[in-house]
C-alpha atoms as a PDB file:
ATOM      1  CA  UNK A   1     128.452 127.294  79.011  1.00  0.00           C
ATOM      2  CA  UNK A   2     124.670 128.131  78.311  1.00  0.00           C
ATOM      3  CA  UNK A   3     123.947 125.399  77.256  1.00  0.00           C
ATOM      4  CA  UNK A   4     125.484 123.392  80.517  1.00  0.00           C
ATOM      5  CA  UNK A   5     123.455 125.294  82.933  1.00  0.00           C
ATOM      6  CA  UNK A   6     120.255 126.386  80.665  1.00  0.00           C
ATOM      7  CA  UNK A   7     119.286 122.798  79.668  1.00  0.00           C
ATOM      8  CA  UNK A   8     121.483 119.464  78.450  1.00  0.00           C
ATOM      9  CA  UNK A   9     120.390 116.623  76.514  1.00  0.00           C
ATOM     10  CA  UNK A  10     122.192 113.066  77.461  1.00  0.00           C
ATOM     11  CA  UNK A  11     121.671 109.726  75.654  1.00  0.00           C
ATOM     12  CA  UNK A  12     123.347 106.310  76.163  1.00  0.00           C
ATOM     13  CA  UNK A  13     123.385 102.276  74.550  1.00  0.00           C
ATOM     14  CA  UNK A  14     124.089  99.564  76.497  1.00  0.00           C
ATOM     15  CA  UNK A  15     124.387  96.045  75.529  1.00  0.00           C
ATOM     16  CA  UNK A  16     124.545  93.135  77.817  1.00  0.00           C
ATOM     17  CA  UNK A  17     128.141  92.527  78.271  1.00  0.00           C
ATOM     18  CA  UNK A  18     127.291  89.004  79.358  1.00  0.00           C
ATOM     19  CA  UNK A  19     126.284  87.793  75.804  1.00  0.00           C
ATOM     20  CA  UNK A  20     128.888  86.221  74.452  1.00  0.00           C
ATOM     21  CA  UNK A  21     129.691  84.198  77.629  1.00  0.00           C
ATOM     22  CA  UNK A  22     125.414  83.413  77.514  1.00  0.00           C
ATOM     23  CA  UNK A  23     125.532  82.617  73.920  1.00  0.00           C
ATOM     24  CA  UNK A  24     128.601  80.026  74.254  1.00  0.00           C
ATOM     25  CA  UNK A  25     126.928  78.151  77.473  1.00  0.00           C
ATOM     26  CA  UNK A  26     123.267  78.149  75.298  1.00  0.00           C
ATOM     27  CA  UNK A  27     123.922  77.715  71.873  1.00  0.00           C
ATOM     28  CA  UNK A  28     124.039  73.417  72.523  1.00  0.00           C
ATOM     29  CA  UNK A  29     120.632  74.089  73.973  1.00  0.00           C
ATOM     30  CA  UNK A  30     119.035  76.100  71.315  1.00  0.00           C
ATOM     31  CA  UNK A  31     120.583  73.290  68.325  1.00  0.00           C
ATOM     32  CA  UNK A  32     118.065  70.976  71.051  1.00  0.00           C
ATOM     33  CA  UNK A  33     114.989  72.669  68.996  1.00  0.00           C
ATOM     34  CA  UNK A  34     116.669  71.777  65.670  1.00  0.00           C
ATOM     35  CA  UNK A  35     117.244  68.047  66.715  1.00  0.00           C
ATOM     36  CA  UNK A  36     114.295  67.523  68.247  1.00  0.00           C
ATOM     37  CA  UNK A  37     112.029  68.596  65.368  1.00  0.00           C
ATOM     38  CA  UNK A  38     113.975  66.364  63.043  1.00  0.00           C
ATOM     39  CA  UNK A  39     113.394  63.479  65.624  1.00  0.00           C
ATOM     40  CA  UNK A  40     109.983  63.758  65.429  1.00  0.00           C
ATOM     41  CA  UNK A  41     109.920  64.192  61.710  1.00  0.00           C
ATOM     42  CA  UNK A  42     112.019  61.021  61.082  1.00  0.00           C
ATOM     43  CA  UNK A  43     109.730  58.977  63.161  1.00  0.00           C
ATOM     44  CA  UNK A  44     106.325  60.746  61.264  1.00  0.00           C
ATOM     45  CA  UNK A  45     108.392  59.336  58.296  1.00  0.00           C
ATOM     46  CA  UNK A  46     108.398  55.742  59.371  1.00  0.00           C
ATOM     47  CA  UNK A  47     112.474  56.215  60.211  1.00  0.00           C
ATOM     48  CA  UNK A  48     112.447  54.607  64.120  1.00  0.00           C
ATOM     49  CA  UNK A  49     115.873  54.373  64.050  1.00  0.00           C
ATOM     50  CA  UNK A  50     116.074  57.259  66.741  1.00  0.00           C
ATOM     51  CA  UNK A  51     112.993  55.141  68.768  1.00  0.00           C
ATOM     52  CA  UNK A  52     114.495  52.089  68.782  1.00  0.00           C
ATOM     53  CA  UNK A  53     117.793  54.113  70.296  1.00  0.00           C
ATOM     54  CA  UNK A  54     116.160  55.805  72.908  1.00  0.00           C
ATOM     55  CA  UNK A  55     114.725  52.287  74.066  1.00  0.00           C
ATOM     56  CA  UNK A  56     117.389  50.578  74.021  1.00  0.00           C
ATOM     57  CA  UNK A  57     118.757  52.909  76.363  1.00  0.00           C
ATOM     58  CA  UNK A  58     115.753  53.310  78.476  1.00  0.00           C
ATOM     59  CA  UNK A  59     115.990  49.458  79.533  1.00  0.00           C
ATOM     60  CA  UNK A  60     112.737  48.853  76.911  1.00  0.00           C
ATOM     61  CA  UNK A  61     114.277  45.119  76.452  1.00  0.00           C
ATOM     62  CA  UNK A  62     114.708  44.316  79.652  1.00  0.00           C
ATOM     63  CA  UNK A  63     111.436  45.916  80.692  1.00  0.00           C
ATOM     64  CA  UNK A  64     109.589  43.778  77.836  1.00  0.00           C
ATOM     65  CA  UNK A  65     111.291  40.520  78.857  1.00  0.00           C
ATOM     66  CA  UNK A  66     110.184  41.010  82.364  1.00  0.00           C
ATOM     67  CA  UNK A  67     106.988  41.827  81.562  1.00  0.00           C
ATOM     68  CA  UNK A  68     106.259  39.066  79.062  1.00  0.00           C
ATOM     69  CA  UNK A  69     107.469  36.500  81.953  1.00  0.00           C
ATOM     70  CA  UNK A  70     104.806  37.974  84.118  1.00  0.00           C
ATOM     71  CA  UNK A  71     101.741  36.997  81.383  1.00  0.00           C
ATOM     72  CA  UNK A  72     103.336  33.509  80.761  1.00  0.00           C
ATOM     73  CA  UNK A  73     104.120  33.151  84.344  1.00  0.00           C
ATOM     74  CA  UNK A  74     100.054  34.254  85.566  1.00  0.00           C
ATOM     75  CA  UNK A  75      98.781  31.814  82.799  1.00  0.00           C
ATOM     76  CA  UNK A  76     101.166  28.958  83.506  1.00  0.00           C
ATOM     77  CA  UNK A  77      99.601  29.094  87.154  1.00  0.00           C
ATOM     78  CA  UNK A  78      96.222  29.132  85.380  1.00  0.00           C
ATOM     79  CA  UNK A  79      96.803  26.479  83.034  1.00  0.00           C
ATOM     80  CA  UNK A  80      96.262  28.878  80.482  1.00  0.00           C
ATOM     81  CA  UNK A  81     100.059  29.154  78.970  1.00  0.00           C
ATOM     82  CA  UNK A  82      99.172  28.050  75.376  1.00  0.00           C
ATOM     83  CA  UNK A  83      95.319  29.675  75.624  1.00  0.00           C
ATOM     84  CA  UNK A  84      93.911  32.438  73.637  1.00  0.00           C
ATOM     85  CA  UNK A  85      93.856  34.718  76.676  1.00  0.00           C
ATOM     86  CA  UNK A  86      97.675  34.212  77.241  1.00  0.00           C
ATOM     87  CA  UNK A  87      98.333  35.254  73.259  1.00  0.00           C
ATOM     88  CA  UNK A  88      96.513  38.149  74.003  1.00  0.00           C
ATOM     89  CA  UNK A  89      97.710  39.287  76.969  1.00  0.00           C
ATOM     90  CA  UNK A  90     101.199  39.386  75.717  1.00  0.00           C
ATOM     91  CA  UNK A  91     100.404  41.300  72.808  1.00  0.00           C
ATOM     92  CA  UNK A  92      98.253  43.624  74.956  1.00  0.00           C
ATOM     93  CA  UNK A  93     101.069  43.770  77.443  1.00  0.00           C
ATOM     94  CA  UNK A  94     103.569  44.129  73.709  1.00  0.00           C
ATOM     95  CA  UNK A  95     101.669  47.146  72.869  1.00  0.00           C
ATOM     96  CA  UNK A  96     101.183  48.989  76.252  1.00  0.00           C
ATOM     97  CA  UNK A  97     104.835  48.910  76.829  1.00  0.00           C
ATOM     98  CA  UNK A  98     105.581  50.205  73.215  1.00  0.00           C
ATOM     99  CA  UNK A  99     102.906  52.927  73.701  1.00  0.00           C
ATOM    100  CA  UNK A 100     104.666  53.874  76.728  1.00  0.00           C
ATOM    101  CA  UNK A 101     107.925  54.227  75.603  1.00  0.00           C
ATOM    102  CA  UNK A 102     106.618  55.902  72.210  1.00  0.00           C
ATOM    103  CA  UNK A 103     104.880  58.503  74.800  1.00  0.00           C
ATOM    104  CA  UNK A 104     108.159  59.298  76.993  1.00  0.00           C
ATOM    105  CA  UNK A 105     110.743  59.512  74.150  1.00  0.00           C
ATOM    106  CA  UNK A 106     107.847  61.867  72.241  1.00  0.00           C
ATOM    107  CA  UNK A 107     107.418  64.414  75.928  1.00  0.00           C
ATOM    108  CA  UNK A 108     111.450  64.026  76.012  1.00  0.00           C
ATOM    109  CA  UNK A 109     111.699  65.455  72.377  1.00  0.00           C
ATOM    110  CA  UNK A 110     108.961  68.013  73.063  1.00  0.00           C
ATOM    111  CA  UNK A 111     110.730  69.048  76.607  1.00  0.00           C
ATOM    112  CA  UNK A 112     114.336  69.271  74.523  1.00  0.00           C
ATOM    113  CA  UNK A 113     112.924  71.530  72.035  1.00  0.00           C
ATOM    114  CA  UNK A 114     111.079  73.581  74.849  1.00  0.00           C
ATOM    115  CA  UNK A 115     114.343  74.029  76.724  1.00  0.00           C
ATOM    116  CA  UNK A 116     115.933  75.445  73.628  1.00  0.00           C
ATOM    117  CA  UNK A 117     113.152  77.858  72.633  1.00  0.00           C
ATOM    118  CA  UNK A 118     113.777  78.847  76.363  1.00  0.00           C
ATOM    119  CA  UNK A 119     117.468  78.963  75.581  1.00  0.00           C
ATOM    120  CA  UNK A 120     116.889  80.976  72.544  1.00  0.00           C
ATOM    121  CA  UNK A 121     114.293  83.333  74.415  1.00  0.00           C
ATOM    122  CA  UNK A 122     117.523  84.114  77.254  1.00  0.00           C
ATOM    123  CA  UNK A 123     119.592  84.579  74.125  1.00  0.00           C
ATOM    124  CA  UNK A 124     117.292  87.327  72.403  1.00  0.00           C
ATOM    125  CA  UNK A 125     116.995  89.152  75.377  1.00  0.00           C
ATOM    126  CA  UNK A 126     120.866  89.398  76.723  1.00  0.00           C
ATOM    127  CA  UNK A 127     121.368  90.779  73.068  1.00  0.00           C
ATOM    128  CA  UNK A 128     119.005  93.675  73.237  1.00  0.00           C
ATOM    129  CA  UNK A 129     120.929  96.676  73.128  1.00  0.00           C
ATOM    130  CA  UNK A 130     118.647  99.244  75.095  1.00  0.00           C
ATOM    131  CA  UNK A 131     118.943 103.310  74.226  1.00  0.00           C
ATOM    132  CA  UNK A 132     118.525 105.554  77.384  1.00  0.00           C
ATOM    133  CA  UNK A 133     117.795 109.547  76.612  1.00  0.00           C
ATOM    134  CA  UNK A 134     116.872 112.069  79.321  1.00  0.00           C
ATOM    135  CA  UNK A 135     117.300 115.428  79.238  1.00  0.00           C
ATOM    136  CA  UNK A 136     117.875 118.613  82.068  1.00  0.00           C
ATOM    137  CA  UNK A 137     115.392 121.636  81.595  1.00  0.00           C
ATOM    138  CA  UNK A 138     117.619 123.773  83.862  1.00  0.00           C
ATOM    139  CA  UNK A 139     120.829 122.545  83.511  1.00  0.00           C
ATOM    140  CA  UNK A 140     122.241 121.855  86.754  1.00  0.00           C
ATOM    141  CA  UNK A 141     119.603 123.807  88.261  1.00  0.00           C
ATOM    142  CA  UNK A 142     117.464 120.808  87.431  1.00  0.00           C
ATOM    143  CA  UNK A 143     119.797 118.330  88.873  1.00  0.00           C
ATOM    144  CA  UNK A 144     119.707 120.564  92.280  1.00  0.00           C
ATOM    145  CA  UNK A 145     115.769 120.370  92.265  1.00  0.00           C
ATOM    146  CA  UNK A 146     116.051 117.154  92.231  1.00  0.00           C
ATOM    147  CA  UNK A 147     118.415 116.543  94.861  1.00  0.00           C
ATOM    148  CA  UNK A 148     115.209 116.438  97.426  1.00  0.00           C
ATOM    149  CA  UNK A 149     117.375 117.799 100.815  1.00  0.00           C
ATOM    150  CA  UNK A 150     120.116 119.149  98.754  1.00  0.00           C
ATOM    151  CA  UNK A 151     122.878 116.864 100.640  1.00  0.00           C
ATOM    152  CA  UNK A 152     124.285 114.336  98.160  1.00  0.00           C
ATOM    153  CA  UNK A 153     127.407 111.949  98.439  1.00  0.00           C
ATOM    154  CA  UNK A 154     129.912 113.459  96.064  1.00  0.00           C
ATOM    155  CA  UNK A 155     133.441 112.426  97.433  1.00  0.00           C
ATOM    156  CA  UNK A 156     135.599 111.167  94.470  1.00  0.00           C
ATOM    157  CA  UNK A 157     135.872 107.865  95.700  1.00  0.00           C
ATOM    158  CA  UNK A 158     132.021 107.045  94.916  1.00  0.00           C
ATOM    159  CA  UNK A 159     132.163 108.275  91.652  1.00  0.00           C
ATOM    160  CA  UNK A 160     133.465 106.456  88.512  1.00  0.00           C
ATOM    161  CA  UNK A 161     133.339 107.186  84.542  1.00  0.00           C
ATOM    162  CA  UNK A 162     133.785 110.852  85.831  1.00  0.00           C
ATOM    163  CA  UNK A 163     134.310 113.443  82.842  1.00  0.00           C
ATOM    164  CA  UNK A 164     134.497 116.809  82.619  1.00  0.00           C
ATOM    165  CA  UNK A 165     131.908 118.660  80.943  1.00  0.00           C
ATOM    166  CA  UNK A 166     132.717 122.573  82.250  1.00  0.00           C
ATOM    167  CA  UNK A 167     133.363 124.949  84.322  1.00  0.00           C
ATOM    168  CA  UNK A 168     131.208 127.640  86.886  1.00  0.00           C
ATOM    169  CA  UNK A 169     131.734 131.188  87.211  1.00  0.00           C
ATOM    170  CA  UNK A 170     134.981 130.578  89.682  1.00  0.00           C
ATOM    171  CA  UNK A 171     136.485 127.910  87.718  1.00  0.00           C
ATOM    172  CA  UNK A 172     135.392 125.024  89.726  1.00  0.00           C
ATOM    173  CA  UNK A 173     135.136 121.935  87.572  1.00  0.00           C
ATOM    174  CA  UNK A 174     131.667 120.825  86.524  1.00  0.00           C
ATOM    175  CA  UNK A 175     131.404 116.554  85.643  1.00  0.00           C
ATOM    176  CA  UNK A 176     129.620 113.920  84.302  1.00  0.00           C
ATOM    177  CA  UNK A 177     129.818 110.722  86.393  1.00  0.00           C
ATOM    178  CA  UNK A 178     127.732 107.859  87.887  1.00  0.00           C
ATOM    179  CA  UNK A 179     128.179 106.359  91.192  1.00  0.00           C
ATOM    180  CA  UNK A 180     129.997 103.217  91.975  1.00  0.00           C
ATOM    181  CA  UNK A 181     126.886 101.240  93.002  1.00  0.00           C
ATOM    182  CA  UNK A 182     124.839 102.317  90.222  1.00  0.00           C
ATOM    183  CA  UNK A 183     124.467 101.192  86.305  1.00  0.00           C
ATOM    184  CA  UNK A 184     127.432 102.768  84.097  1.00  0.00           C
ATOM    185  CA  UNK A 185     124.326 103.923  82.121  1.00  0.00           C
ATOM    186  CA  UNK A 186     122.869 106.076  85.436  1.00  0.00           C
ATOM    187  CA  UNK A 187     124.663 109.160  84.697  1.00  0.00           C
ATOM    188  CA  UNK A 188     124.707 112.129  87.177  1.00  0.00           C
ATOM    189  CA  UNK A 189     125.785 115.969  86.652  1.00  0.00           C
ATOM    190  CA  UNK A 190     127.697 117.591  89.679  1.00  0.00           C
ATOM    191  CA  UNK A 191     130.767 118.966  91.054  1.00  0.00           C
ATOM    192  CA  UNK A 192     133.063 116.923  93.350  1.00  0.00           C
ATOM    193  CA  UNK A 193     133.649 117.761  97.177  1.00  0.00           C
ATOM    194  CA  UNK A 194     137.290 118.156  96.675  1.00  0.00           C
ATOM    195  CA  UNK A 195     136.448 121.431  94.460  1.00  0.00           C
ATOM    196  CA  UNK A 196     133.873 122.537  96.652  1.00  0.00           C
ATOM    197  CA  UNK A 197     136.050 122.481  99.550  1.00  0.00           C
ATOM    198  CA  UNK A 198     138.193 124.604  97.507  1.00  0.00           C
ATOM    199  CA  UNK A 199     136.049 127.035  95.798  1.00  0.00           C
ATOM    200  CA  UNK A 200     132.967 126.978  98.090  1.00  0.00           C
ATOM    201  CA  UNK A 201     133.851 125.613 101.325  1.00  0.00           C
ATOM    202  CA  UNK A 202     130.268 126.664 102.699  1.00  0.00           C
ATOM    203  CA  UNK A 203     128.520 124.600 100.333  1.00  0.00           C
ATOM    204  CA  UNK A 204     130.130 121.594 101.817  1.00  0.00           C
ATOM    205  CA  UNK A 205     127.687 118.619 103.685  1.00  0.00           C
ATOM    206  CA  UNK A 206     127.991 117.053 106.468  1.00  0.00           C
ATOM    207  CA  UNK A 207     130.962 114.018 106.442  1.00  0.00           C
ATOM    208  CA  UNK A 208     128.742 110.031 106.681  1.00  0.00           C
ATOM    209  CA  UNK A 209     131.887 107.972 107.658  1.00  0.00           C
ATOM    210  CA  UNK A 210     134.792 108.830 105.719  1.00  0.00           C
ATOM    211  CA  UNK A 211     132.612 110.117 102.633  1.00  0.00           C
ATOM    212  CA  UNK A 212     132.283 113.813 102.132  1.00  0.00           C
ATOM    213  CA  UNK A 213     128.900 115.070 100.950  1.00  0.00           C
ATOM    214  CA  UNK A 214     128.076 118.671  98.881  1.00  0.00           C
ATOM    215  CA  UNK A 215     124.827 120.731 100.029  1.00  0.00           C
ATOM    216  CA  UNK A 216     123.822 121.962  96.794  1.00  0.00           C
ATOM    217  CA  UNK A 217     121.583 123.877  97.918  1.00  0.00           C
ATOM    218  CA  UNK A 218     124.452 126.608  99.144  1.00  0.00           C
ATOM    219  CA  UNK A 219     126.206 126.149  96.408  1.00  0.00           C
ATOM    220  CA  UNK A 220     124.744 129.179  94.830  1.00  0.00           C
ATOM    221  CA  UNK A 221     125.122 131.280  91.596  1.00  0.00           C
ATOM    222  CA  UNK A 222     124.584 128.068  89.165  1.00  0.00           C
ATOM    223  CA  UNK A 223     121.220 128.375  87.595  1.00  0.00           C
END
């Protein structure tokens, strides 16, 4: 009993309970980091296999066939189709197009790979498992001084994870609990208006809606 009301130490680990649900939605993402740096490494490698995919599904042959009937087209109406300046332009127009595609399937590679580092970074995070310590100089004394006013909601029906730690001088049950709108992790120390209204019916606060409250200041005899 000293030790509840001369000082109490209180430590808790959470994890994100959310993990394994995160990990299962993410873990296609994060493989994009993996597949993307092995794109890029075949194509460094002279492999354009995975090139010649994407631009066949970006419309790159339909694109080119369009384009090189524009360059014949302008020098047909020049009366330049089988000139020098024609041959260029197609292979001018040959390599612009191939540079372009070469630059979007690179920044699509590079954007897959960011997305999974991204992916990865959400995943390292939701698996942190945190450690929470605090401790009580006085006991509930402490908890009391910090009440500000004193008044604080302590009806049953706000309170959750609620277990019994003691007992005060008249027998009226002492608990561990957090509220329902708080973090299971945010515990509090304190007795519960149905005992108060029991043992101490002075010490009761006033009633917000159906919710009974505890004036700890009145409560008396506890440090």
């Amino acid at each position: 009993m000293g030790g509840l009301f001369g000082g109490s130490k209180q430590s808790s680990t959470s994890s994100n309970v959310n993990n394994s649900t995160l990990s299962s939605a993410l873990m296609p993402t994060v493989s994009g980091v993996g597949d993307s740096f092995n794109a890029i490494k075949a194509l460094l490698s002279g492999d354009t296999s995975g090139f010649n995919n994407f631009k066949n599904a970006a419309g790159y042959n339909f694109a080119a066939k369009q384009g090189t009937q524009g360059v014949l087209g302008s020098g047909a109406a020049r009366g330049l189709l089988r000139s020098g300046a024609t041959g260029k332009g197609l292979v001018s127009f040959g390599q612009g197009l191939a540079n372009q595609y070469l630059d979007s399937y690179l920044s699509k590679l590079t954007g897959m790979g960011q997305l999974g580092l991204g992916a990865a970074g959400v995943l390292a995070d939701s698996g942190k498992v945190s450690t929470q310590k605090s401790s009580s100089k006085n006991g509930l004394g402490g908890l009391v001084g910090g009440l500000a006013s004193g008044i604080a909601a302590s009806d049953p029906r706000l309170k959750e994870n609620v277990i019994q730690i003691g007992l005060l001088e008249d027998g009226m049950p002492l608990y561990s609990y957090n509220y329902i709108w708080d973090s299971p992790d945010d515990r509090q120390i304190g007795v519960m208006a149905t005992d108060v209204a029991e043992k101490r019916p002075w010490a009761l606060g006033p009633q917000i809606g159906d919710y009974q409250t505890v004036d700890y200041s009145k409560l008396g005899g506890v440090e």
